[in-house]
Protein backbone atom coordinates (compact mmCIF):
# COMPACT_ATOMS: atom_id res chain seq x y z
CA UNK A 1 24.88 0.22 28.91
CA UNK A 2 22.22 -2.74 28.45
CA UNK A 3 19.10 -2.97 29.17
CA UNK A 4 16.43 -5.82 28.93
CA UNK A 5 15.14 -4.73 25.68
CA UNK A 6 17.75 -1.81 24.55
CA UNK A 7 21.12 -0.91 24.45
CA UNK A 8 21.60 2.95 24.97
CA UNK A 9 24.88 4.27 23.17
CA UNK A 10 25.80 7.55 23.82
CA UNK A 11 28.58 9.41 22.00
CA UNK A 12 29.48 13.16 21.79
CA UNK A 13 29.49 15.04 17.98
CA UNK A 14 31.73 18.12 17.74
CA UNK A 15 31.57 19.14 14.09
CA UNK A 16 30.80 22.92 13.53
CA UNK A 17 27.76 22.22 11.12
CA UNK A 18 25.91 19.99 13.16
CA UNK A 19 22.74 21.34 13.90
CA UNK A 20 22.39 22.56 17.76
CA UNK A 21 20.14 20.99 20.54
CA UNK A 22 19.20 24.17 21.47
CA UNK A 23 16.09 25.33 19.18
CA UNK A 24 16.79 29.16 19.31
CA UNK A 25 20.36 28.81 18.98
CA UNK A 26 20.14 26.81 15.45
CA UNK A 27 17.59 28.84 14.62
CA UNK A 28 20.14 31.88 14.54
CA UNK A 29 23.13 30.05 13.14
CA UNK A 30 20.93 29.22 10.32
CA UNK A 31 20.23 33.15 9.95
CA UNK A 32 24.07 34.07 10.56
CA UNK A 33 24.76 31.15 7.90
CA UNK A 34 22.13 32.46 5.57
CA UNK A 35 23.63 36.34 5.79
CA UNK A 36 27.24 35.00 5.20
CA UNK A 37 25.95 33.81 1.98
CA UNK A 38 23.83 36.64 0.77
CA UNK A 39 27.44 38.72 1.83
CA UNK A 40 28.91 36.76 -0.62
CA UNK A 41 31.47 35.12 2.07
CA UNK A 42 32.02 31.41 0.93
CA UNK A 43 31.16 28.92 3.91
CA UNK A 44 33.07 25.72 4.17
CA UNK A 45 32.56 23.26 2.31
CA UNK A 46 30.35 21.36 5.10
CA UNK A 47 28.30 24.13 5.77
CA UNK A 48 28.09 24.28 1.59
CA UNK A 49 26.08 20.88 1.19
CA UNK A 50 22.98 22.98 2.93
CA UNK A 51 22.01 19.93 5.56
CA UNK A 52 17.99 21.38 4.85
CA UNK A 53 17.75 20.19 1.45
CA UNK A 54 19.39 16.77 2.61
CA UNK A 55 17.63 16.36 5.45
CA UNK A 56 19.13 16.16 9.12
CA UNK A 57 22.92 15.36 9.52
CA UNK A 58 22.28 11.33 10.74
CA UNK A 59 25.13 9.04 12.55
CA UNK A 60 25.69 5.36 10.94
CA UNK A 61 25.31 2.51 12.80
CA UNK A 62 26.90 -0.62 12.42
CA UNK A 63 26.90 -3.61 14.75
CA UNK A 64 28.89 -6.67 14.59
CA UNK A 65 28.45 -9.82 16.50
CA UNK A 66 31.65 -12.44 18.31
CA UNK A 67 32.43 -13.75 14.42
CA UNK A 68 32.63 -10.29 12.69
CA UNK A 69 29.48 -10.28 10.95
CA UNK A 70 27.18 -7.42 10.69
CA UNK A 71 23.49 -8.20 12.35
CA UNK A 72 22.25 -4.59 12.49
CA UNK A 73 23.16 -1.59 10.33
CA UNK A 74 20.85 1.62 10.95
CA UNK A 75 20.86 5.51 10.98
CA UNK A 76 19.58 8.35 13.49
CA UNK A 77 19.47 12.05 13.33
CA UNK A 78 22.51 14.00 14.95
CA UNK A 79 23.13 16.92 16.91
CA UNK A 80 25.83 18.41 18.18
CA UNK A 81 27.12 17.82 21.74
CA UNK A 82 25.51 15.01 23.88
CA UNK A 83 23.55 12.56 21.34
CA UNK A 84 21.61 9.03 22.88
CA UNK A 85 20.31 6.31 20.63
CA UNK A 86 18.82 2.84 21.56
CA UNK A 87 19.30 -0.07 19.66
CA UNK A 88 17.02 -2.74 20.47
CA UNK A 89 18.74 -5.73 20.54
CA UNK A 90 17.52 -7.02 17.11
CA UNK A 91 19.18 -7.70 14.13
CA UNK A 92 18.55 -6.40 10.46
CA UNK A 93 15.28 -6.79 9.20
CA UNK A 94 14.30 -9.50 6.83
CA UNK A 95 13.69 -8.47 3.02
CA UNK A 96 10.58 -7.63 1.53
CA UNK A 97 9.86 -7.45 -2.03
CA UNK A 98 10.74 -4.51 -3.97
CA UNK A 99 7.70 -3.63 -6.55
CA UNK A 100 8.75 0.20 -7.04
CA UNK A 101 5.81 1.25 -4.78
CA UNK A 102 7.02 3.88 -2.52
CA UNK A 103 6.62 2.37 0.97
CA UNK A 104 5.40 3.67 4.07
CA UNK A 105 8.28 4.80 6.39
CA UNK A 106 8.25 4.16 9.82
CA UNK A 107 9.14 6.33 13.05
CA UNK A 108 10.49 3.02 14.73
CA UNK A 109 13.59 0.99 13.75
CA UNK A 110 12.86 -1.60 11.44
CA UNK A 111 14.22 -5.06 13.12
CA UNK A 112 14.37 -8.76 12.77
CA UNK A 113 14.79 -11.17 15.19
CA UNK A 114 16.29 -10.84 18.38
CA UNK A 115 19.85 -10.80 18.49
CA UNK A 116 21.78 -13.73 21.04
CA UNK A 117 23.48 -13.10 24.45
CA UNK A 118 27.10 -11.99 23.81
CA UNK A 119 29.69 -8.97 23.05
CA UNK A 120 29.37 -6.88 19.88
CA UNK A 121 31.45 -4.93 18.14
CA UNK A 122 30.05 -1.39 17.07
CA UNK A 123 31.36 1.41 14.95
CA UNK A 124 29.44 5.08 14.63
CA UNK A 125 30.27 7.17 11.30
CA UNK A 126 29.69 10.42 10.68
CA UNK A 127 30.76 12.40 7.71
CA UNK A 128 34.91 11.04 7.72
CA UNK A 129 34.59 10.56 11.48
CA UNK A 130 34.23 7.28 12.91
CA UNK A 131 34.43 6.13 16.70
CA UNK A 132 34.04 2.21 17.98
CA UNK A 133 33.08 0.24 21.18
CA UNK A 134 31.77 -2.98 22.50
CA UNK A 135 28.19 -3.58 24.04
CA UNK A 136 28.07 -6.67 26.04
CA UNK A 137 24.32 -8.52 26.15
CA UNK A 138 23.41 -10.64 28.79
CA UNK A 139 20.22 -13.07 29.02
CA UNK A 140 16.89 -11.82 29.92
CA UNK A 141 16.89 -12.92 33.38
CA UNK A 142 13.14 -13.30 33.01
CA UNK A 143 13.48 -15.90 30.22
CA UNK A 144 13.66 -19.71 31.55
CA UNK A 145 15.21 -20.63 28.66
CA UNK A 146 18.62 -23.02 28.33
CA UNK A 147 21.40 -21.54 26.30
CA UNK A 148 20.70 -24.85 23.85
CA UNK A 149 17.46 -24.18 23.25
CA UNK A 150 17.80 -20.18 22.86
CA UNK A 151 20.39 -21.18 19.95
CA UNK A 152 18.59 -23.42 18.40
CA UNK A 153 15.36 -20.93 18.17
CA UNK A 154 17.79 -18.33 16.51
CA UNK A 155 18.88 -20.39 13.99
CA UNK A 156 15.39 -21.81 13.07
CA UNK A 157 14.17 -18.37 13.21
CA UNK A 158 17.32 -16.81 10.94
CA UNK A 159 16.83 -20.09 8.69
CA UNK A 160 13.05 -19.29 8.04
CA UNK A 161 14.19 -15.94 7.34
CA UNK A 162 16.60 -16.74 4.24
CA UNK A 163 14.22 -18.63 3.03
CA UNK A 164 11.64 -16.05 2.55
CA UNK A 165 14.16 -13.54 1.47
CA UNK A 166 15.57 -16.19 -1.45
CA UNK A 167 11.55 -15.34 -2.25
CA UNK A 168 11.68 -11.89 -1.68
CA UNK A 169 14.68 -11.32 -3.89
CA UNK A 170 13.76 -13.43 -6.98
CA UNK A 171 9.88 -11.01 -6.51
CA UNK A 172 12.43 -8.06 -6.42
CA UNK A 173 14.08 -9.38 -10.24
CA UNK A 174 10.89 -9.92 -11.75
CA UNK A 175 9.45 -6.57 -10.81
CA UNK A 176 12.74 -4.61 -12.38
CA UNK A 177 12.83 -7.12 -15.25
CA UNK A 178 9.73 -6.38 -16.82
CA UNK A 179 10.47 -2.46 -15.76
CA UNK A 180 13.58 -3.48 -17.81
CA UNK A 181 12.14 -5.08 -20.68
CA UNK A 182 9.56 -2.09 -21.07
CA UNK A 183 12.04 0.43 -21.20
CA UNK A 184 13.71 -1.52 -23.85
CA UNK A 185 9.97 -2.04 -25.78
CA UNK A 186 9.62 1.86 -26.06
CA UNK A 187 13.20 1.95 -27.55
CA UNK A 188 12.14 -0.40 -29.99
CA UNK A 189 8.98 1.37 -31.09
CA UNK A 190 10.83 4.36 -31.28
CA UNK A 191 13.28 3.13 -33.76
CA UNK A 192 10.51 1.55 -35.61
CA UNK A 193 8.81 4.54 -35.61
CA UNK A 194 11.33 6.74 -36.54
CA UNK A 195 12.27 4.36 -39.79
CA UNK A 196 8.82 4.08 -40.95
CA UNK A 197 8.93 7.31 -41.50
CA UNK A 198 5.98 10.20 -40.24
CA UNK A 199 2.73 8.75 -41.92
CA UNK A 200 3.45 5.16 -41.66
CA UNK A 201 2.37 2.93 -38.65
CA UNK A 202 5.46 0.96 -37.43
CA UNK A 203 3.21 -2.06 -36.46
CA UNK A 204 0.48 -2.06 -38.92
CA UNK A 205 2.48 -4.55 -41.37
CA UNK A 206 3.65 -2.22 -43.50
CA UNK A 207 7.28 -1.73 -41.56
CA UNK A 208 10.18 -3.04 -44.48
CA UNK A 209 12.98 -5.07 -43.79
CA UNK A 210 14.69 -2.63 -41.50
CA UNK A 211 12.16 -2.62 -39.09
CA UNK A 212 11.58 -6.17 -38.65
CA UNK A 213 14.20 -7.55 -35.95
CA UNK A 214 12.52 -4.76 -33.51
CA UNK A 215 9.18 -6.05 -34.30
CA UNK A 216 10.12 -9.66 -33.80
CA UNK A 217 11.40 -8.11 -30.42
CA UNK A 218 8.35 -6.26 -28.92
CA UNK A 219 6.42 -9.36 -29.74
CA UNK A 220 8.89 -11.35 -28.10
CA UNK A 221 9.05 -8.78 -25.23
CA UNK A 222 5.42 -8.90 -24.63
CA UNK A 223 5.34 -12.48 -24.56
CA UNK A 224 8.31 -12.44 -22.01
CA UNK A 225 6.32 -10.12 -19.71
CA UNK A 226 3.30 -12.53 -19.85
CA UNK A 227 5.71 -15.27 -18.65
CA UNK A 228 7.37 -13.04 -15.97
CA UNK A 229 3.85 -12.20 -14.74
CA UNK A 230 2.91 -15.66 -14.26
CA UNK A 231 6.00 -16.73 -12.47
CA UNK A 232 5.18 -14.25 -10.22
CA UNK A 233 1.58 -15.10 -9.66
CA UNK A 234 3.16 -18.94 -8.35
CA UNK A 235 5.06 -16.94 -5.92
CA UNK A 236 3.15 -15.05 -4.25
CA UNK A 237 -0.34 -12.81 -5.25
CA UNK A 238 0.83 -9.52 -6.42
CA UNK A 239 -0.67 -6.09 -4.47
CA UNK A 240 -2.75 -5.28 -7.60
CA UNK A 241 -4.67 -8.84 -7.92
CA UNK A 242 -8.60 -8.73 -7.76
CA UNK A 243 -10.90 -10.66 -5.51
CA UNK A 244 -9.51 -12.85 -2.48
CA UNK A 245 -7.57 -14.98 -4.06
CA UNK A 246 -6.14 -18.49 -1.88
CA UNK A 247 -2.42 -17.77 -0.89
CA UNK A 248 -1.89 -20.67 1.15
CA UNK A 249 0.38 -22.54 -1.39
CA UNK A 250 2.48 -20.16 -2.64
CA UNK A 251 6.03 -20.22 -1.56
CA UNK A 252 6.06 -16.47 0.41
CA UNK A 253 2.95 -17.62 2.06
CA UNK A 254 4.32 -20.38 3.21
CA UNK A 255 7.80 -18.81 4.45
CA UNK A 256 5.85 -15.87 6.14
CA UNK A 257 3.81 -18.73 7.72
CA UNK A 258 6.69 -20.47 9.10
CA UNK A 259 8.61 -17.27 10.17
CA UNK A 260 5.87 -15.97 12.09
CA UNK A 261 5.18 -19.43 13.44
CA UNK A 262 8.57 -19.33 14.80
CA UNK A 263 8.60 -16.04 16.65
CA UNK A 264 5.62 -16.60 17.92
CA UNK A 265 7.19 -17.61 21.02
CA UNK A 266 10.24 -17.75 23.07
CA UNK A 267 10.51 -21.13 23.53
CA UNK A 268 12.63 -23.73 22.04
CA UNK A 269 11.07 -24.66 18.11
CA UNK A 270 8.38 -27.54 18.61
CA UNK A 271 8.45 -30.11 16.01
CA UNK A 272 5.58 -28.50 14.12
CA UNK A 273 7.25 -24.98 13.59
CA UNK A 274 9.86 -27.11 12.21
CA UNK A 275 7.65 -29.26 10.07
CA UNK A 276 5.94 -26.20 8.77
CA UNK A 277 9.60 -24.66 8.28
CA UNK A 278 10.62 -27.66 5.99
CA UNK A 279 7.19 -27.19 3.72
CA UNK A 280 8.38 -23.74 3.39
CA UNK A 281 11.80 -24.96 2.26
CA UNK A 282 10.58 -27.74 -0.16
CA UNK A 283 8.00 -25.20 -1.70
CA UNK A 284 10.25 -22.01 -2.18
CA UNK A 285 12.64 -24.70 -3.46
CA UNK A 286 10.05 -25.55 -6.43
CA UNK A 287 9.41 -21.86 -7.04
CA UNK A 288 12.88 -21.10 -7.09
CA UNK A 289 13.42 -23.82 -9.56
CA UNK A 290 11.17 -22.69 -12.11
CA UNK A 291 12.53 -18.71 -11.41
CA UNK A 292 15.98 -20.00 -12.29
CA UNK A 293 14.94 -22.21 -15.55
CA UNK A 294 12.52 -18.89 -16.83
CA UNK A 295 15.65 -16.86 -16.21
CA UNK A 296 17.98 -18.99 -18.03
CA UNK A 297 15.89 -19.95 -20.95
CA UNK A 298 13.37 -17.05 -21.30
CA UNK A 299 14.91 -13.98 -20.10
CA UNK A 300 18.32 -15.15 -21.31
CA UNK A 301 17.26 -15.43 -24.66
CA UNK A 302 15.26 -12.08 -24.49
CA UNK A 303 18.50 -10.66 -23.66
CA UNK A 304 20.12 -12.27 -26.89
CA UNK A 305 17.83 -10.55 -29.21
CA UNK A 306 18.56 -7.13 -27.11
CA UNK A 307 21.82 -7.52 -27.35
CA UNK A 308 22.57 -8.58 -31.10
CA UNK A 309 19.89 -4.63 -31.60
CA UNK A 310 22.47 -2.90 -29.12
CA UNK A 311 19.67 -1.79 -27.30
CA UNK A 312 21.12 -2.63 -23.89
CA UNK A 313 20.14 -3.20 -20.50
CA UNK A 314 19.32 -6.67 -18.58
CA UNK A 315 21.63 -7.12 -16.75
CA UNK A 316 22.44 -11.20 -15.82
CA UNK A 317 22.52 -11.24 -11.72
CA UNK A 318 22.21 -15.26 -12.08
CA UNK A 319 20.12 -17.96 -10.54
CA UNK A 320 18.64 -17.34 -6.87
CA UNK A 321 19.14 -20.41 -4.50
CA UNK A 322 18.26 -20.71 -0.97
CA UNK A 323 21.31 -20.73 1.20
CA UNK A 324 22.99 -23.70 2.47
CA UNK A 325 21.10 -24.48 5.89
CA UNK A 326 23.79 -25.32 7.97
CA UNK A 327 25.22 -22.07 9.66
């Protein structure tokens, strides 16, 4: 069924440990469920993964557009019997980075942009269950927009949108690197620690020749993090900085700037969301650059020195490049 903004899927879910529409009704199947155990009778083994501590059943959704790929993948609280959710006609949203802060959910859908006129493929899962259909989206009639010029906005708009997330990502690594190279630092100290013995400091010179290579490596390690911190700072200002710092020329700035630019509007890209869309390119290009040479000098040899102590961890995911902009 389509709507202008919204697609509404309903399906039907049958299995027995769903939890029921009907609030009085779950509300004793969770006290016939709860005596059954108490009896000692074993519940199946559905009923045994106690859906409470998890959090409600949910369905998985998974839409796919003409060519097979997957624009929007989401999930939604289930109930058994009749069960209604809207998808809104957007794809996935676009990354953000990833500094180990716990972000604030949202009651909505997270979405990108909005997906094309067309048919879609999509599949609902559900424990080992899974059921498929097609959802057919036709043009706003309200939009006065050529079929041309509606492409070519979704492909600026998806375009501006990897290149942010080739920022977003390469943020992400930096954040779990140094996470990674502290964990390895404290396994360090410990060793050093433990060979100098109970009434020696490990780092106050007087470590021997045992303890050496790991001191060589927390100074390196330190010095790595110093580096990692300022490749971030030429990225993007981190949450924590102090002051009002200008953020106009680093490379997120400038890709949020020409994504928002972008969907501004509903009209066909004007030659200055484009121009703006090309800085972004040229200057996440130059960050990226200097990402990928810190990474395979820096971090690479950081890892060496980790792995010649066994210590472990840091992992090598590679350089990050901006995808290929033809599509």
């Amino acid at each position: 069924e389509n709507r202008p903004y919204g697609a509404l899927i309903t399906f039907s879910a049958n299995q027995s440990d769903l939890p029921h529409p009907d609030e009085e009704t779950e509300r004793a199947r969770k006290e016939r469920k709860r005596a059954e155990e108490r009896a000692g009778e074993k519940p199946d083994e559905k009923a045994d993964e106690k859906p409470d501590e998890k959090g409600p059943p949910k369905v998985k959704v998974e839409i796919r557009d003409e060519s097979g790929e997957l624009v929007r993948t989401f999930e939604q609280p289930v109930k058994l019997g009749l069960n209604r959710i809207v998808w809104n006609l957007r794809r996935d949203p676009f990354e953000r980075p990833d500094t180990g802060r716990p972000q604030e959910e949202s009651p909505f859908q997270p979405s990108g942009v909005q997906i094309l006129p067309g048919a879609y493929t999509l599949q609902l899962t559900l424990g080992d269950s899974e059921a498929t259909g097609t959802i057919r989206v036709l043009p706003d009639p309200r939009e006065q927009l050529s079929a041309a010029d509606r492409l070519a906005k979704y492909e600026a708009v998806l375009r501006a949108g990897e290149v942010r997330d080739a920022v977003a990502e390469a943020i992400t690594r930096i954040y779990r690197t140094r996470k990674d190279v502290d964990v390895v630092l404290d396994k360090a100290r410990q060793i050093m620690k433990e060979a100098a013995g109970p009434s020696t400091d490990a780092e106050d010179g007087s470590a021997d020749a045992e303890t050496d290579p790991y001191k060589e490596l927390v100074s390196a390690g330190e010095d790595l993090k110093k580096a990692l911190s300022e490749l971030e700072r030429q990225l993007w200002v981190p949450p924590d900085t102090k002051g009002i710092p200008s953020s106009q020329d680093k490379p997120w700035s400038q890709a949020s700037r020409a994504l928002f630019g972008l969907g501004s509007s509903f009209d066909a890209p004007t030659p200055a969301q484009l121009t703006y869309l090309r800085f972004a390119e040229e200057s996440v290009q130059k960050g990226l650059a200097e990402f990928n040479r810190v990474y395979a000098e820096d971090v690479s040899a950081f890892r060496e020195r980790v792995d010649e102590l066994q210590i472990g961890l840091l992992e090598d995911a590679g350089p990050i490049h901006v995808p290929d902009g033809e599509r």
